[in-house]
C-alpha atoms as a PDB file:
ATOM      1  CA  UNK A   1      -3.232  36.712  51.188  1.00  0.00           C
ATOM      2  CA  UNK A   2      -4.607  37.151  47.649  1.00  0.00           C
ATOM      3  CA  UNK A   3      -4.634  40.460  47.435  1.00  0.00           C
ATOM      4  CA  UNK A   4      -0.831  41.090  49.021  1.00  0.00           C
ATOM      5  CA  UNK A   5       0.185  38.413  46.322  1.00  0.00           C
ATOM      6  CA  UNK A   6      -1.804  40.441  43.516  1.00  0.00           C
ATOM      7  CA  UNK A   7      -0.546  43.898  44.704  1.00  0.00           C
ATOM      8  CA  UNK A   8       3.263  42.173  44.501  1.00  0.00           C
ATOM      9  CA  UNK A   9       2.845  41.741  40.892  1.00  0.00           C
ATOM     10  CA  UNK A  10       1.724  44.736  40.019  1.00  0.00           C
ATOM     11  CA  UNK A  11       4.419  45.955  42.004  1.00  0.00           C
ATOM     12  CA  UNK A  12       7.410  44.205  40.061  1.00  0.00           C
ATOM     13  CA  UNK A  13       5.479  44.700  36.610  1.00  0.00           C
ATOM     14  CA  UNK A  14       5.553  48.957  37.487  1.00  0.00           C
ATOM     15  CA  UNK A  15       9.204  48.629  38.296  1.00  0.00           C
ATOM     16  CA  UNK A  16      10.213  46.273  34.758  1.00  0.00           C
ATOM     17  CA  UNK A  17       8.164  48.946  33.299  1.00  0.00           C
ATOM     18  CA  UNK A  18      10.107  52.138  34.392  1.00  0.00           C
ATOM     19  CA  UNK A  19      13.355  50.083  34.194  1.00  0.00           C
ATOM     20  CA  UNK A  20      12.661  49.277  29.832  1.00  0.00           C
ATOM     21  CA  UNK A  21      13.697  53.170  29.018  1.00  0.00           C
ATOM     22  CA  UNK A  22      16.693  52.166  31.040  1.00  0.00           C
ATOM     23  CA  UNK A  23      17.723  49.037  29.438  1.00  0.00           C
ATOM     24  CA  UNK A  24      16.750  50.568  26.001  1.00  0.00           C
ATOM     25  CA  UNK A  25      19.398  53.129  26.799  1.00  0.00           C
ATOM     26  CA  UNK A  26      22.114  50.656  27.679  1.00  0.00           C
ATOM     27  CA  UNK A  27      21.255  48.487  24.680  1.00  0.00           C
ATOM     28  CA  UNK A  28      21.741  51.764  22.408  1.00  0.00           C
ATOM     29  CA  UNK A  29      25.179  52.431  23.586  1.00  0.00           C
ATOM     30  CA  UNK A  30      26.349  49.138  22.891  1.00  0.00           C
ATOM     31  CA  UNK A  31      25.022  48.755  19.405  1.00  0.00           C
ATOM     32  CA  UNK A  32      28.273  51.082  17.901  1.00  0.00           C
ATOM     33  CA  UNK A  33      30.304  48.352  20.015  1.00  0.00           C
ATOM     34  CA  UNK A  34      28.245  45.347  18.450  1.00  0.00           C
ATOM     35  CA  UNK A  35      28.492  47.005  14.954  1.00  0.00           C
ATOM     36  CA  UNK A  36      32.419  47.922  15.016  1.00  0.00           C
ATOM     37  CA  UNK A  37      33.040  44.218  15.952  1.00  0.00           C
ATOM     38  CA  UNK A  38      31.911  43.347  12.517  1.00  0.00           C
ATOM     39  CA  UNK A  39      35.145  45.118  10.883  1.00  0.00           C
ATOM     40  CA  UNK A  40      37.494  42.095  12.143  1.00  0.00           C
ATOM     41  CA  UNK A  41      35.011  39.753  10.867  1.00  0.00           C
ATOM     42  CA  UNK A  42      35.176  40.830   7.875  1.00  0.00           C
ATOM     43  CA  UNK A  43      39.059  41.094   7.576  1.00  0.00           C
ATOM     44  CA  UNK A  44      39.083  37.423   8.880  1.00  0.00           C
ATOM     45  CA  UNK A  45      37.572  36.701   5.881  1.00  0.00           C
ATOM     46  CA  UNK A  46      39.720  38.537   3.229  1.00  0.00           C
ATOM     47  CA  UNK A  47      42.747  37.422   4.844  1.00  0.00           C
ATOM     48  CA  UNK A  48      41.233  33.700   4.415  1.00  0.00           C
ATOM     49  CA  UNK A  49      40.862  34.933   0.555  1.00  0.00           C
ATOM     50  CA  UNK A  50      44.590  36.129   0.459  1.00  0.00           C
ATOM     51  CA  UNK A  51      46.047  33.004   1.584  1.00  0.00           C
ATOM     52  CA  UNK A  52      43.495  30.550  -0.565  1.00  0.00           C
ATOM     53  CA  UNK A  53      44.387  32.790  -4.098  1.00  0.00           C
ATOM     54  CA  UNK A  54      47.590  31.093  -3.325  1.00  0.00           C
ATOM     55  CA  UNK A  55      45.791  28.004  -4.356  1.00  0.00           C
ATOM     56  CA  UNK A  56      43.599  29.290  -7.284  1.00  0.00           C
ATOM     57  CA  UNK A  57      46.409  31.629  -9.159  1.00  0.00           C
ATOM     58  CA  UNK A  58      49.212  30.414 -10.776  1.00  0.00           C
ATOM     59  CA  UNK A  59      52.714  32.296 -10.832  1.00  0.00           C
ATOM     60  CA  UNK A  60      55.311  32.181 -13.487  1.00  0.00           C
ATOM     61  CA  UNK A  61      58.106  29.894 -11.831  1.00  0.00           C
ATOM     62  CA  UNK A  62      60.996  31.981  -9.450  1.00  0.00           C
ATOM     63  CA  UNK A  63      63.721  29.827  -9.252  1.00  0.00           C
ATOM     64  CA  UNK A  64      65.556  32.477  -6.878  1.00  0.00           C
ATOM     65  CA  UNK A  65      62.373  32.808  -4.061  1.00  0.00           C
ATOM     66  CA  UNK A  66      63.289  31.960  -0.778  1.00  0.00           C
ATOM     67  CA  UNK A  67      59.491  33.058   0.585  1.00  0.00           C
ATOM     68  CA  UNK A  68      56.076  33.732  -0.911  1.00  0.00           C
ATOM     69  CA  UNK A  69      55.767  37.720  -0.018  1.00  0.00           C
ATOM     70  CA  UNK A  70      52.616  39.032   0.636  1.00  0.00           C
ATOM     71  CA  UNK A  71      52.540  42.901   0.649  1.00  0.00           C
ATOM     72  CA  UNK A  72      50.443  45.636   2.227  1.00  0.00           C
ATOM     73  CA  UNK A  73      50.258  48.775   0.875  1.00  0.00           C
ATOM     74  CA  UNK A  74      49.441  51.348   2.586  1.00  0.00           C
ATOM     75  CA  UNK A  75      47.180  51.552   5.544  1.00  0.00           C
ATOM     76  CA  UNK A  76      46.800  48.038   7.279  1.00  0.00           C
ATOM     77  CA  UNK A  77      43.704  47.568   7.706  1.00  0.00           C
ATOM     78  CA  UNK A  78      44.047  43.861   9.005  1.00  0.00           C
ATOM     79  CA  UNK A  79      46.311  44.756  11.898  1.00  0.00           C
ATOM     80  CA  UNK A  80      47.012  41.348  13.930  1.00  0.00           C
ATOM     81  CA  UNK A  81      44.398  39.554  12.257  1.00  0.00           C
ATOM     82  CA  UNK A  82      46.584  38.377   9.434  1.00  0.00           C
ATOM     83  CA  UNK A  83      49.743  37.648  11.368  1.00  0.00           C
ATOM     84  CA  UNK A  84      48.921  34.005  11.438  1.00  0.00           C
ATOM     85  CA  UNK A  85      49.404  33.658   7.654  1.00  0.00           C
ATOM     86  CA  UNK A  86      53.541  33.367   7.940  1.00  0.00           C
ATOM     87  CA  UNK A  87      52.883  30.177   9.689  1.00  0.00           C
ATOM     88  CA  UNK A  88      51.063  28.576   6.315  1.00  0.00           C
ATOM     89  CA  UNK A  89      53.533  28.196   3.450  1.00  0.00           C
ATOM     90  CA  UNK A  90      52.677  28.915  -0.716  1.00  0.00           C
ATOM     91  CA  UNK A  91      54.068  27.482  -3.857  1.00  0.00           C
ATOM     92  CA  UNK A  92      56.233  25.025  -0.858  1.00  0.00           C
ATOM     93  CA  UNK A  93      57.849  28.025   0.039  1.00  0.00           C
ATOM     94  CA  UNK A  94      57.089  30.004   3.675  1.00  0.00           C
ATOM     95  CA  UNK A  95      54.504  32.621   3.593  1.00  0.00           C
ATOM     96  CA  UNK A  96      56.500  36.144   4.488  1.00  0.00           C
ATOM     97  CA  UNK A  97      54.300  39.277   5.308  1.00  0.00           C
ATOM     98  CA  UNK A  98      55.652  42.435   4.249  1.00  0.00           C
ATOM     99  CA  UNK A  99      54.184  45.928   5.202  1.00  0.00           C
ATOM    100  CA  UNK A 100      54.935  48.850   3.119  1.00  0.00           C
ATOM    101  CA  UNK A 101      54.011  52.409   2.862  1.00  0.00           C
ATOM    102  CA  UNK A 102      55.266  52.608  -0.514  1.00  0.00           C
ATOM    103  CA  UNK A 103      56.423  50.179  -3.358  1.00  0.00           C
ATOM    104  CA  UNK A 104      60.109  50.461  -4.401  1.00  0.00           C
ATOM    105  CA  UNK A 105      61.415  48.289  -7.022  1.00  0.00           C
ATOM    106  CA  UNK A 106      63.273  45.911  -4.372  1.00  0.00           C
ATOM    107  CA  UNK A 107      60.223  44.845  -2.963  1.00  0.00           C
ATOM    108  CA  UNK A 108      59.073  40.926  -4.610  1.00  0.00           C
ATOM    109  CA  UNK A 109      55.431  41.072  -4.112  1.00  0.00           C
ATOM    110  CA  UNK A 110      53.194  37.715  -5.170  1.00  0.00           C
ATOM    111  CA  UNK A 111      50.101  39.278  -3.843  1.00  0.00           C
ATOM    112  CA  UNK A 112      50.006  42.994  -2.988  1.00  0.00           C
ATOM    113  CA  UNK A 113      47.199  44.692  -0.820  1.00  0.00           C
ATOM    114  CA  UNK A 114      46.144  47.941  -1.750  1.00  0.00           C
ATOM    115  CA  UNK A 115      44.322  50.187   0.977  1.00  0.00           C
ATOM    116  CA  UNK A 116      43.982  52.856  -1.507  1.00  0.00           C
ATOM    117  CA  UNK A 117      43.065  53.279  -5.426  1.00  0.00           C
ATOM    118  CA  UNK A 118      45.929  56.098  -5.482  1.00  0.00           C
ATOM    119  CA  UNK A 119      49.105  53.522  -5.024  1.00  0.00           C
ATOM    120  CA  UNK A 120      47.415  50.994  -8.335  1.00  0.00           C
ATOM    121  CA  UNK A 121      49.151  52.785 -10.914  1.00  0.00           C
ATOM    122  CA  UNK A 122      52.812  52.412  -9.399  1.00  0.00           C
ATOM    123  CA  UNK A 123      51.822  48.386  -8.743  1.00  0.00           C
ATOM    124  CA  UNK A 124      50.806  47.595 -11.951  1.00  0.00           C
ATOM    125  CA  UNK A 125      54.284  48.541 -13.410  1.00  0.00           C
ATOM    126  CA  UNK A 126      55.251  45.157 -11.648  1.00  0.00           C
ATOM    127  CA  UNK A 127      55.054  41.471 -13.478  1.00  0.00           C
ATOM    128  CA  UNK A 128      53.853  38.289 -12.034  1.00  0.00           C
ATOM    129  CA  UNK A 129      52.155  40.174  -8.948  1.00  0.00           C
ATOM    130  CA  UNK A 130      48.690  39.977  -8.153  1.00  0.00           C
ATOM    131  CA  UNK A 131      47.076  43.328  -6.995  1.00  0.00           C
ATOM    132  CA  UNK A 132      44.306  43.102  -4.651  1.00  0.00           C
ATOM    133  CA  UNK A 133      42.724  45.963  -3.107  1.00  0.00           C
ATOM    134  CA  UNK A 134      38.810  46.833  -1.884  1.00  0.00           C
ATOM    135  CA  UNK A 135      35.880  47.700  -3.823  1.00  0.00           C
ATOM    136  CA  UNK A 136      34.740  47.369  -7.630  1.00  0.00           C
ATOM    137  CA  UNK A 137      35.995  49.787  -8.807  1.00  0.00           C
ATOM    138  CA  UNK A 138      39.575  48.711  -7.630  1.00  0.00           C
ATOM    139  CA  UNK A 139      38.559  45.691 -10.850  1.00  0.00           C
ATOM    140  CA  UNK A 140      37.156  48.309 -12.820  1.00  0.00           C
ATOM    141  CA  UNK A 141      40.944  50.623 -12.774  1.00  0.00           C
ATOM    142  CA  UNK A 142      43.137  47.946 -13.327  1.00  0.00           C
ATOM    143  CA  UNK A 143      43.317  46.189 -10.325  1.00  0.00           C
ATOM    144  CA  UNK A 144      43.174  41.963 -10.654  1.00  0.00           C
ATOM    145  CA  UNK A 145      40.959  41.226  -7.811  1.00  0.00           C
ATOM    146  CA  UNK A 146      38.375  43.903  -5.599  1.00  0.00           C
ATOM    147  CA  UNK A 147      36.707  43.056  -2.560  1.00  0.00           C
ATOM    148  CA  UNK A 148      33.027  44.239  -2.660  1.00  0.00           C
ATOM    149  CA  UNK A 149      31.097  43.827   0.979  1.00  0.00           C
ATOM    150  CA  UNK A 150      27.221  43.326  -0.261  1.00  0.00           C
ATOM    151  CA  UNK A 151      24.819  43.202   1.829  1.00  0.00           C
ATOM    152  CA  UNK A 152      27.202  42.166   4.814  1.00  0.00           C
ATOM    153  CA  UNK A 153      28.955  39.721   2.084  1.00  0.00           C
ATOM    154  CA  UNK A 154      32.274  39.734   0.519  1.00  0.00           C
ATOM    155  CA  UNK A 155      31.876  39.384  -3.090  1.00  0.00           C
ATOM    156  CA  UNK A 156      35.108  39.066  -5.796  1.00  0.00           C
ATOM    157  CA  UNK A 157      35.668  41.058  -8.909  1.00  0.00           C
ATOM    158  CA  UNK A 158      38.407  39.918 -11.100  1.00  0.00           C
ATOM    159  CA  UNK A 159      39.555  41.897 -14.050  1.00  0.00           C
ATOM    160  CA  UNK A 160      40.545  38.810 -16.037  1.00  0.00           C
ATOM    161  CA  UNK A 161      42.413  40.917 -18.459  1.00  0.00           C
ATOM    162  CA  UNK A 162      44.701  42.216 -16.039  1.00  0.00           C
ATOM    163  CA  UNK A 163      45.167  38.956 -14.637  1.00  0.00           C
ATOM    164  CA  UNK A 164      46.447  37.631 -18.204  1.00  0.00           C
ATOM    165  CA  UNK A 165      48.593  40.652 -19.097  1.00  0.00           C
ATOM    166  CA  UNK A 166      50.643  40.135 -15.569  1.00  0.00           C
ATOM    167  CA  UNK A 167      51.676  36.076 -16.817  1.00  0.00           C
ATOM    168  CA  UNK A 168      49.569  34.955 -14.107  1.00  0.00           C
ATOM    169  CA  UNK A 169      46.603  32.269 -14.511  1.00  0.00           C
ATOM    170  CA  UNK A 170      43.303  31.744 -12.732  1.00  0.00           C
ATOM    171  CA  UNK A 171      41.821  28.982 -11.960  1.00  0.00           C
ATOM    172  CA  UNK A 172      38.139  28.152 -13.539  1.00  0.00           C
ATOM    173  CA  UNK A 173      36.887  27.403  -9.812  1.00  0.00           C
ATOM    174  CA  UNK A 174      37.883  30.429  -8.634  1.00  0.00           C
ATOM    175  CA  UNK A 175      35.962  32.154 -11.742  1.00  0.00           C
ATOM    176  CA  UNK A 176      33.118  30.627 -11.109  1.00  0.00           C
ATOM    177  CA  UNK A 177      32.737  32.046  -7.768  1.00  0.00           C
ATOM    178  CA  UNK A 178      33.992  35.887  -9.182  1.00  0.00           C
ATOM    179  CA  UNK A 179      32.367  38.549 -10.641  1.00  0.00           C
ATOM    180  CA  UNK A 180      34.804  38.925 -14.412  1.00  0.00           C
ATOM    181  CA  UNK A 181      34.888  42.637 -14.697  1.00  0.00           C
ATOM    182  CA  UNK A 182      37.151  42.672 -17.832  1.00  0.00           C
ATOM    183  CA  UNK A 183      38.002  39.851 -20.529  1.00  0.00           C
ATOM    184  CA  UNK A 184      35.822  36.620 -21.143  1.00  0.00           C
ATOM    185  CA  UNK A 185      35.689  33.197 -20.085  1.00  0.00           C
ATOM    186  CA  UNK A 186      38.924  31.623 -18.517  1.00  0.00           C
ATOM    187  CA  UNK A 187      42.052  29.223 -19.815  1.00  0.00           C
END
């Protein structure tokens, strides 16, 4: 009886053995899948940033604005994921999402996405829009505020300067959690 009972676990310890290559091999295909699912994260979280500058920048006052337009430019890279913004409202007035391959002059952006450094120079010709976009260097060009993932962490850069020279102000809290690319210190 002891030895069947001994011979049984060495039995089911051989087979665990020959099946690890096999579950080593299933767990490597997955890890792309496990990996990829950290994109939406991290859009989750810049679309939480988008709607709360609403609350840390202030606008010059638009008497005529029927909705608080926030603009894409470019590719999307939120997709769905920011949809549920239009229910929240800004400045009392109703969040309206607006994607846009290009910027004409009709379009009234508050905040304006940028996918790509190459559509910055046509958006800063506007006034009293901020211009958000991804990386540090997006600070560093003339952008307002860049998104910079470190170390699996979104970061801010805010080029301060370009904040001021759109009429829009920043609020010292928000500062304080930025990176200031360009200008010093905060109103």
């Amino acid at each position: 009886m002891y030895l069947h009972g001994f011979l049984q676990q060495r039995q089911n310890r051989t087979m665990n053995i020959t099946k690890l290559p096999l579950f080593l091999l299933g767990s490597l295909l997955f890890l792309p899948t496990l990996h990829a699912d950290e994109a939406p994260v991290e859009y989750k979280i810049k679309a939480g940033y988008l709607y709360n500058f609403t609350k840390f920048i202030t606008w010059p006052s638009d008497d005529n604005a029927k909705t608080f337009n926030l603009c894409l430019l470019g590719d999307d890279p939120f997709g769905d994921l920011i949809n549920p913004i239009e229910q929240r409202n800004a400045l009392g007035l109703p969040i309206k999402l607006i994607r846009l391959d290009r910027l004409t002059g009709q379009a009234r952006c508050h905040i304006v996405y940028i996918s790509s450094l190459k559509n910055l120079p046509s958006v800063n010709a506007f006034t009293a829009t901020l211009t958000v976009g991804e990386g540090k260097e997006f600070a560093e060009q003339g952008g307002m505020i860049g998104f910079e993932n470190k170390e699996g962490r979104i970061k801010l850069q805010v080029n301060l300067q370009a904040i001021k020279k759109n009429s829009l102000k920043i609020s010292a809290k928000l500062l304080e959690v930025s990176e200031i690319i360009g200008g010093e210190g905060h109103d």
